[in-house]
C-alpha atoms as a PDB file:
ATOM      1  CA  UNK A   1       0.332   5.776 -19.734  1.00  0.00           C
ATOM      2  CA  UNK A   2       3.604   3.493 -20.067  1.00  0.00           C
ATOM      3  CA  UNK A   3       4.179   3.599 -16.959  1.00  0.00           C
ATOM      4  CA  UNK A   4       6.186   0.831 -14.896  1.00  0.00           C
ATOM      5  CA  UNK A   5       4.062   0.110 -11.445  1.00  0.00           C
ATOM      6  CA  UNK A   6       4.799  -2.021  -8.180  1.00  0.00           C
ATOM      7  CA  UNK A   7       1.509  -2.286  -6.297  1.00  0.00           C
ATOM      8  CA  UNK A   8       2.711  -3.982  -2.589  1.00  0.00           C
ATOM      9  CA  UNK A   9      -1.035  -5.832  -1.928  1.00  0.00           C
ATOM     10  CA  UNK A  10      -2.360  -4.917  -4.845  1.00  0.00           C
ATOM     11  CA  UNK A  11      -4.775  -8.313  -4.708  1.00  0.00           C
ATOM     12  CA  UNK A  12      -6.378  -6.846  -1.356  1.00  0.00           C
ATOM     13  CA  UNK A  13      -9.716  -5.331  -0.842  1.00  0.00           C
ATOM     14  CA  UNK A  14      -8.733  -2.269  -1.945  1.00  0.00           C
ATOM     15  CA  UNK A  15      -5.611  -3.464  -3.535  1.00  0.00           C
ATOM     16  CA  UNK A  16      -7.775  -5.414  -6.380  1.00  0.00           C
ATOM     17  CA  UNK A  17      -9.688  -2.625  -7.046  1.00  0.00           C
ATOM     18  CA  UNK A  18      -6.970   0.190  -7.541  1.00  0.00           C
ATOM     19  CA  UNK A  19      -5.752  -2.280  -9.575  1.00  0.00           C
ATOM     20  CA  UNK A  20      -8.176  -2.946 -11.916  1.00  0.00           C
ATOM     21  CA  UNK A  21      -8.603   1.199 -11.848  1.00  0.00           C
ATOM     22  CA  UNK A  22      -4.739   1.833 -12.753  1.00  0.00           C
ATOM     23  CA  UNK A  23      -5.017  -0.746 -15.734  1.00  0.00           C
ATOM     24  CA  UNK A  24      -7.515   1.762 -17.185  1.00  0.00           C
ATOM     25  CA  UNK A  25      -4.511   4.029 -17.266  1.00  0.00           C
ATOM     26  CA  UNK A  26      -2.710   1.801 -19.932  1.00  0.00           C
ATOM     27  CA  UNK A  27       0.069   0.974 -17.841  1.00  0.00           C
ATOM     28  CA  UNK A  28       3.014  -0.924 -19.036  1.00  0.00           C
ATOM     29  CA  UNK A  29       3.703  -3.007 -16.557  1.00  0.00           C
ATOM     30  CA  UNK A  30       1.853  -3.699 -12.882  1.00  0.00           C
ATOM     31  CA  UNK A  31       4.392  -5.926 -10.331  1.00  0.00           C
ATOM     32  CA  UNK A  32       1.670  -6.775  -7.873  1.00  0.00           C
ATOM     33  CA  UNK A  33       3.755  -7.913  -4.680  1.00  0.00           C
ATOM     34  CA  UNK A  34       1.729  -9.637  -2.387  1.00  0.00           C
ATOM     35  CA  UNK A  35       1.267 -12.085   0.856  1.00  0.00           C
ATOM     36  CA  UNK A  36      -1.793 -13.512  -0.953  1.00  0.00           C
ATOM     37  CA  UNK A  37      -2.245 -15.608  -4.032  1.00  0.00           C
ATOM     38  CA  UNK A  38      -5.407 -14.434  -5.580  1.00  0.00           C
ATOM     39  CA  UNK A  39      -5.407 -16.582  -8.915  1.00  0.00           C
ATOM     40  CA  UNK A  40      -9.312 -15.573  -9.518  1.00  0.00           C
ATOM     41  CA  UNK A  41      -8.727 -11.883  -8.924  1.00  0.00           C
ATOM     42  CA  UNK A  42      -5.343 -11.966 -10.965  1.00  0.00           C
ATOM     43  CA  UNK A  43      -6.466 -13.914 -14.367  1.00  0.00           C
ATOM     44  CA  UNK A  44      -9.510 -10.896 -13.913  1.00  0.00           C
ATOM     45  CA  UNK A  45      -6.572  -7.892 -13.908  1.00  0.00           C
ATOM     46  CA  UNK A  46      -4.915  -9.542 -17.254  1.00  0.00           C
ATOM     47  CA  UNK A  47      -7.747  -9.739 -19.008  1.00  0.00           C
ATOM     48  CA  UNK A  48      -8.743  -5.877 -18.463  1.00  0.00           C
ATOM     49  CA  UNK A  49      -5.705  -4.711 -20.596  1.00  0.00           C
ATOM     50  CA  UNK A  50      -4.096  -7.295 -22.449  1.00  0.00           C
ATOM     51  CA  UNK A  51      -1.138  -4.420 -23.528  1.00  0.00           C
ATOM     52  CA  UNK A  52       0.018  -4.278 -19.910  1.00  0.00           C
ATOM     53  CA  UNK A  53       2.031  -7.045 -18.766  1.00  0.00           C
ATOM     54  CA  UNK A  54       0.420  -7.887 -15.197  1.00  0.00           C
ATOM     55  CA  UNK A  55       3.257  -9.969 -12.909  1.00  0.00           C
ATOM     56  CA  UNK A  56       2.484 -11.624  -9.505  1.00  0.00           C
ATOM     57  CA  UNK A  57       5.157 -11.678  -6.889  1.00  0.00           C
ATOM     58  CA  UNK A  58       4.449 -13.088  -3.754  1.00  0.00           C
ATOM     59  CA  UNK A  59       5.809 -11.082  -1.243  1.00  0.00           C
ATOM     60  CA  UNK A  60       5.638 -10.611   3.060  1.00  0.00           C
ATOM     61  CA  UNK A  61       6.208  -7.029   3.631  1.00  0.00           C
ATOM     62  CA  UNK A  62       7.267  -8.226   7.168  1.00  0.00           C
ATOM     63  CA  UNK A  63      10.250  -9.936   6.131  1.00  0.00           C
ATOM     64  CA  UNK A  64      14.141  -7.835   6.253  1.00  0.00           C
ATOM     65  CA  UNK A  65      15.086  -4.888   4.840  1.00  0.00           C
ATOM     66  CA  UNK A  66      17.759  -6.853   2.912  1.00  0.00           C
ATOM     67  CA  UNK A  67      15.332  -9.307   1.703  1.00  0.00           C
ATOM     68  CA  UNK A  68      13.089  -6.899   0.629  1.00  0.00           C
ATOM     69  CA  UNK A  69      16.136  -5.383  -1.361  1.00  0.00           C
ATOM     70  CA  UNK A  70      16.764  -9.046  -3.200  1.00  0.00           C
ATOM     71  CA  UNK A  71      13.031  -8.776  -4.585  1.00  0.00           C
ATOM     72  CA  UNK A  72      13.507  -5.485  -5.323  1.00  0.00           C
ATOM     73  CA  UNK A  73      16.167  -5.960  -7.447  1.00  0.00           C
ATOM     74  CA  UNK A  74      14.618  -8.830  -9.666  1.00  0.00           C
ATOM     75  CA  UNK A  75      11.943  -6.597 -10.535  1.00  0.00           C
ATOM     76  CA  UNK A  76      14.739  -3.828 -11.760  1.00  0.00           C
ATOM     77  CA  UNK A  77      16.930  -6.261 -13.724  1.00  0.00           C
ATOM     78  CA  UNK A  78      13.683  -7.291 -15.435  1.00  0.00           C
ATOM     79  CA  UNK A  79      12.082  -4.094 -16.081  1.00  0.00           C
ATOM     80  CA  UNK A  80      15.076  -1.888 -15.896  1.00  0.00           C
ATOM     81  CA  UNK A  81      12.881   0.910 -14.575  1.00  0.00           C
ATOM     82  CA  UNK A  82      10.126   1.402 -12.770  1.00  0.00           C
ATOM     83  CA  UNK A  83       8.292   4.864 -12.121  1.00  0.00           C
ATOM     84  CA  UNK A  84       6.242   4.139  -9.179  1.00  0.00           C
ATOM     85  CA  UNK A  85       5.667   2.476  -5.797  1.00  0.00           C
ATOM     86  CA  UNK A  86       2.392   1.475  -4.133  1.00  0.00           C
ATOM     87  CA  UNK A  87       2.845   0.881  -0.588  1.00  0.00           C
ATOM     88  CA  UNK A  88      -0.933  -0.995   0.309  1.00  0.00           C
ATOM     89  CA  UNK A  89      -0.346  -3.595   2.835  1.00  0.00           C
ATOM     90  CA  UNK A  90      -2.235  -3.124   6.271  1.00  0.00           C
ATOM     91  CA  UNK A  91      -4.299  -5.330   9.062  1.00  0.00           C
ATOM     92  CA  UNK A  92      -7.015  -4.122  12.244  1.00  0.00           C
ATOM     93  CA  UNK A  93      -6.439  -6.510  14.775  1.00  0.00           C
ATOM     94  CA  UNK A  94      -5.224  -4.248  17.842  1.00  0.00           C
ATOM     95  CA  UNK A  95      -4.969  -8.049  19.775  1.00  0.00           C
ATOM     96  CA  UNK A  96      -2.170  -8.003  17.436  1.00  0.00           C
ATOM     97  CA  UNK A  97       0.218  -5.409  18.079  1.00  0.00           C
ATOM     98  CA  UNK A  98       3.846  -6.534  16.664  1.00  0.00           C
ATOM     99  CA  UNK A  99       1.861  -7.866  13.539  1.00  0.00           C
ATOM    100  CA  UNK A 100       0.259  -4.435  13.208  1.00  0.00           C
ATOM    101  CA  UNK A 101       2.909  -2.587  13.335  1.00  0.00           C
ATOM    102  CA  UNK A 102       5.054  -4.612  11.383  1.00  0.00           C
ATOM    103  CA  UNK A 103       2.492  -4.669   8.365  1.00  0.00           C
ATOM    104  CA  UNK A 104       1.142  -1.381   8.688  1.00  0.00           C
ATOM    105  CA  UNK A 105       4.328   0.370   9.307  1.00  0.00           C
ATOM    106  CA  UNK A 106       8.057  -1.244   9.151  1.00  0.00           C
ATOM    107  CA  UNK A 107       7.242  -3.082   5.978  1.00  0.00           C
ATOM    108  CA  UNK A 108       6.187  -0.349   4.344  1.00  0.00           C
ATOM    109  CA  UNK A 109       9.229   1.826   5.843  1.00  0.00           C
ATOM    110  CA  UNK A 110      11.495  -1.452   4.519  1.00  0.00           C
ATOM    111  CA  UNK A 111       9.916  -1.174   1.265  1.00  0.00           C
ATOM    112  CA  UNK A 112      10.652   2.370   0.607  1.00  0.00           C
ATOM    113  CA  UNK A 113      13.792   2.149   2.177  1.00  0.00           C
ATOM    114  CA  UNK A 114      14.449  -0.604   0.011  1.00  0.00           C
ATOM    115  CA  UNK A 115      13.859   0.921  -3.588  1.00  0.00           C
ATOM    116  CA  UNK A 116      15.562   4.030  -2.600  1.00  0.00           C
ATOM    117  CA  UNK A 117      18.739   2.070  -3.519  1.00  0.00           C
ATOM    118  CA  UNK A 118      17.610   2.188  -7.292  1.00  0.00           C
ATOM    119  CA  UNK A 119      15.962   5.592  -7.342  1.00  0.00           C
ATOM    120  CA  UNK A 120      17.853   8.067  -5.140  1.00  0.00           C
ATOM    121  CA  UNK A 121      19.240  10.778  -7.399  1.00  0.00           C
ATOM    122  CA  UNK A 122      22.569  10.848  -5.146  1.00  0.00           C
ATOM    123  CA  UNK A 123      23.406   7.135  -6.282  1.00  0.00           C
ATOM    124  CA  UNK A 124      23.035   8.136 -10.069  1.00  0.00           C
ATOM    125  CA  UNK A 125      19.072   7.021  -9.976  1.00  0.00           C
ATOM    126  CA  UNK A 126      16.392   8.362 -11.589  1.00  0.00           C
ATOM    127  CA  UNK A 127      13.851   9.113  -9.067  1.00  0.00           C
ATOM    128  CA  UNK A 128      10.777   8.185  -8.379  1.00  0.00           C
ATOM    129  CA  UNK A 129       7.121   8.427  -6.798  1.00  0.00           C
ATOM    130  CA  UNK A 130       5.856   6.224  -3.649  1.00  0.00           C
ATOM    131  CA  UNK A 131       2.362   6.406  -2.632  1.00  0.00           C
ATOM    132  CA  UNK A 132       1.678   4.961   0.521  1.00  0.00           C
ATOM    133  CA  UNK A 133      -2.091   3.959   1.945  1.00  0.00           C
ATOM    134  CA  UNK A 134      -2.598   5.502   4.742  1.00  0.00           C
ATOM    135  CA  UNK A 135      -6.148   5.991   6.567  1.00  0.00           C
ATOM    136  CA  UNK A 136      -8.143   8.888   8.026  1.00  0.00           C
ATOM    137  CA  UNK A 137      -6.990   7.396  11.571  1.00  0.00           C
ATOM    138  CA  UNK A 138      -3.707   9.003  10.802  1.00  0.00           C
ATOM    139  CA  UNK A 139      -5.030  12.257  11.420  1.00  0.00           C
ATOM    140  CA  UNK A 140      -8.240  11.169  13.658  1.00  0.00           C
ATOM    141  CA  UNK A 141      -7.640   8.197  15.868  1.00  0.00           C
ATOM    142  CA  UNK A 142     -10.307   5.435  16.223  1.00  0.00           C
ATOM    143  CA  UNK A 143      -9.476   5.802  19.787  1.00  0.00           C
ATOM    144  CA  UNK A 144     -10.410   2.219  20.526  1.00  0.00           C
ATOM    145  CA  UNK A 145      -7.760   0.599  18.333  1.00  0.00           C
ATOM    146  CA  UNK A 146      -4.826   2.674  19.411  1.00  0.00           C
ATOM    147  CA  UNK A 147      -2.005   0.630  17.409  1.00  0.00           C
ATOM    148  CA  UNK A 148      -3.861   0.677  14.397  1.00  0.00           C
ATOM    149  CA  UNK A 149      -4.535   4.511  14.589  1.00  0.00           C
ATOM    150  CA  UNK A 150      -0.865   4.677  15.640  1.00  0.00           C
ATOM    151  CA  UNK A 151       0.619   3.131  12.969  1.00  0.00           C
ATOM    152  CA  UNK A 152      -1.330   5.381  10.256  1.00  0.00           C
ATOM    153  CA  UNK A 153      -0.512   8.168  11.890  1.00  0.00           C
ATOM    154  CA  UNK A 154       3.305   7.028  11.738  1.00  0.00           C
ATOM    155  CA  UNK A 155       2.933   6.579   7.486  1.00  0.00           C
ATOM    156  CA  UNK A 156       1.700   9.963   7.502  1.00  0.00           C
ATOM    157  CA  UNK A 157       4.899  11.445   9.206  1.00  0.00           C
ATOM    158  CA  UNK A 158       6.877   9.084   7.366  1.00  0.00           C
ATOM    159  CA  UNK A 159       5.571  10.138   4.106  1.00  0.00           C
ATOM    160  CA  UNK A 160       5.419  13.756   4.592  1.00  0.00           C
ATOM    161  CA  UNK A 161       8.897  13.718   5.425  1.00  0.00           C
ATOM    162  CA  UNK A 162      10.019  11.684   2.619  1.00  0.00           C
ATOM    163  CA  UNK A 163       8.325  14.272   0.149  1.00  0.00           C
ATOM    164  CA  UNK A 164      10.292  16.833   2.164  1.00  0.00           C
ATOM    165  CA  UNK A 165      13.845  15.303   1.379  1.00  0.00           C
ATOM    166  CA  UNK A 166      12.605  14.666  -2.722  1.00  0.00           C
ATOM    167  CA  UNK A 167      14.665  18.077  -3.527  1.00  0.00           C
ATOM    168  CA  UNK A 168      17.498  15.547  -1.844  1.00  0.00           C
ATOM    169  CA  UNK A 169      16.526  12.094  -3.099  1.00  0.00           C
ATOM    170  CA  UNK A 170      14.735  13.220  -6.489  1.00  0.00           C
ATOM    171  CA  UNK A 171      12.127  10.901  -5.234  1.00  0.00           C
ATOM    172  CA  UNK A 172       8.616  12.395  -4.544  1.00  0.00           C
ATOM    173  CA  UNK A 173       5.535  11.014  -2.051  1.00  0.00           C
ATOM    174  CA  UNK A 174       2.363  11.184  -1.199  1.00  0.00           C
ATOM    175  CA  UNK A 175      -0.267   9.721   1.066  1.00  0.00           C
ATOM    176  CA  UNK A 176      -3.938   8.775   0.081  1.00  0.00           C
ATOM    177  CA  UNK A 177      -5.883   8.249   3.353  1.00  0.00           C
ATOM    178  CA  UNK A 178      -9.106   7.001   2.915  1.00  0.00           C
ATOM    179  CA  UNK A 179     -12.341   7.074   5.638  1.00  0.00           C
ATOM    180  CA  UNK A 180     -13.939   3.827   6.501  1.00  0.00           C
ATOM    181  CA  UNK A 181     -14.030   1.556   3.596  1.00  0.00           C
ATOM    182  CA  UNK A 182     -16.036  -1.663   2.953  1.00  0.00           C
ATOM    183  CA  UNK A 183     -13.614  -4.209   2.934  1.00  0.00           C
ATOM    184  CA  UNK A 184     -13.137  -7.745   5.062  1.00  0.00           C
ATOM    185  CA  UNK A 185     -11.141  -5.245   7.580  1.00  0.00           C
ATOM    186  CA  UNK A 186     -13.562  -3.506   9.037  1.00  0.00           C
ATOM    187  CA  UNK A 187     -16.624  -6.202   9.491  1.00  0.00           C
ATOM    188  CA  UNK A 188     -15.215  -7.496  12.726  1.00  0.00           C
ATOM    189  CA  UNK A 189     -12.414  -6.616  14.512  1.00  0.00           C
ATOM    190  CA  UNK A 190     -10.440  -6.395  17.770  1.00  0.00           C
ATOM    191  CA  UNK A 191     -10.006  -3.207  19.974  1.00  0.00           C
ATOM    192  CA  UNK A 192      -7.178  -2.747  22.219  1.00  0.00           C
ATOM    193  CA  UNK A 193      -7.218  -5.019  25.762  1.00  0.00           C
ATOM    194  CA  UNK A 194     -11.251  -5.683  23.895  1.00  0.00           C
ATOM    195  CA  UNK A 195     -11.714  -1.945  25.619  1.00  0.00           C
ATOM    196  CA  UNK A 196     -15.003  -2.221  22.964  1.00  0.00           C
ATOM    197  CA  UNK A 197     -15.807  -5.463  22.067  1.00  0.00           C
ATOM    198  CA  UNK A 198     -18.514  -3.438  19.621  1.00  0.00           C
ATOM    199  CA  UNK A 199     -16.325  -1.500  17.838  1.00  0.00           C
ATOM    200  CA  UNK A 200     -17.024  -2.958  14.959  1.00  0.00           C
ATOM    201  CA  UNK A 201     -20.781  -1.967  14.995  1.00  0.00           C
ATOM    202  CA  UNK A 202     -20.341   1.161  15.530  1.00  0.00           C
ATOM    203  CA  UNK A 203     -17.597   2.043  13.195  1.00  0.00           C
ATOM    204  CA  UNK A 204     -19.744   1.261  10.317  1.00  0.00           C
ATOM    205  CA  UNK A 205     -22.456   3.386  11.953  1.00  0.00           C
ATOM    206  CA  UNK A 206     -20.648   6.060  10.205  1.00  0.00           C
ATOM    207  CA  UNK A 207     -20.813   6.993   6.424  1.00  0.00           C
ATOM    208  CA  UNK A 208     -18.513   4.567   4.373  1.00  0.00           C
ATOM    209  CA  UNK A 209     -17.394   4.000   1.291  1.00  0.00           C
ATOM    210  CA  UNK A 210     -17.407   0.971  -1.511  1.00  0.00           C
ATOM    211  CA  UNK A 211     -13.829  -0.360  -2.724  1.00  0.00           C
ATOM    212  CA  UNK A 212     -14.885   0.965  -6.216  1.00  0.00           C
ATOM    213  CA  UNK A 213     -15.077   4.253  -4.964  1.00  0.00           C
ATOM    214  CA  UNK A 214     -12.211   4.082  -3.111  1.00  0.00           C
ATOM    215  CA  UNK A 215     -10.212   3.009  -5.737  1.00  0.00           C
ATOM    216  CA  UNK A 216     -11.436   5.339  -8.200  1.00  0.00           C
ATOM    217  CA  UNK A 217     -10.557   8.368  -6.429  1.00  0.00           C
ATOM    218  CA  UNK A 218      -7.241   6.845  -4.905  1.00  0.00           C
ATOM    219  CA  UNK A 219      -6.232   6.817  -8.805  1.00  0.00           C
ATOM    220  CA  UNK A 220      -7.758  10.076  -9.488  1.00  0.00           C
ATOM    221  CA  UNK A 221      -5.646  11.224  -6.809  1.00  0.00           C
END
């Protein structure tokens, strides 16, 4: 409650739908930064809690660290504080391997990076929390989409260290890695060098999950 969020793809699959669950939470503000422009799905979030002030930034979590520093520091002048950070951004298309890696992982390691400038204890900040989206491949690999599976399991190192150094930084993290999800992701995708041109199919052979339910528990969480 009161609380300051940034939400990096918060107009996604999931992304809309942790949304809509953290304005239950009577929020302050929500920053949603993100690549898409979902007016439909955005007029929707404002109109769930009028008290919370619900801004859209569009925002490509591929671009510099420094750039993602300037954006950063708009939202900070504006809102003077900000208590946490939703890293959400992510793509399965192992035919695209720089793209992958540069959504799934660098952005969100440029992101972090980024607000640690405004929230790291040893620069007079006042901490912070990150939670980063992360995905059940982190710790078991859909073997057929090896960059995908690679770069979860790199934001679950990444984040497990960074909530090792919070007795340094003051800032704290967590991971929320959910199993296969319903979203636009998963209903047809590429494996690696097409090793299973299926893989699709038979992923969602497998219990899944709605985005509701996924977002509800992400926010329990």
């Amino acid at each position: 409650k009161g609380k300051n969020v940034i939400f990096v793809a918060g107009l996604g699959d999931i992304g809309l739908d942790t949304s809509k669950e953290l304005l239950t939470r009577e929020l302050k503000n929500l920053v949603i930064m993100d690549a898409r422009e979902n007016t439909e799905g955005l007029c929707a979030l404002k109109e769930i809690c009028p008290e919370t002030k619900v801004t859209f930034i569009k925002y490509d979590v591929t671009v510099p660290l420094d750039e993602s520093k300037k954006v950063l520091k708009k939202i900070f002048d504006k809102l003077k504080t900000v208590d946490i950070l939703i890293n959400g951004a992510g793509i399965l298309d192992d035919h695209k391997i720089e793209a992958t890696i540069a959504v799934n992982y660098t952005g969100l390691v440029n992101t972090t990076t980024a607000i640690m400038e405004f929230w790291d204890k040893r620069c007079g900040g006042p901490g912070g929390i990150i939670c980063n989206i992360g995905s059940v491949t982190g710790f078991n690999a859909i073997y057929q989409v090896p960059v995908y599976s690679g770069s979860k399991a790199a934001v679950v190192n990444f984040t497990s260290s960074l909530a090792k150094l919070a007795g340094i930084t003051g800032v704290t993290a967590y991971s929320v890695n959910p199993g296969i999800t319903r979203t636009t992701l998963v209903q047809k995708f590429n494996s690696w060098l097409d090793v299973e041109p299926d893989v699709a199919e038979l992923l969602l052979e497998h219990p899944t999950q709605s985005t509701k339910e996924c977002a509800e528990n992400f926010v329990k969480a």
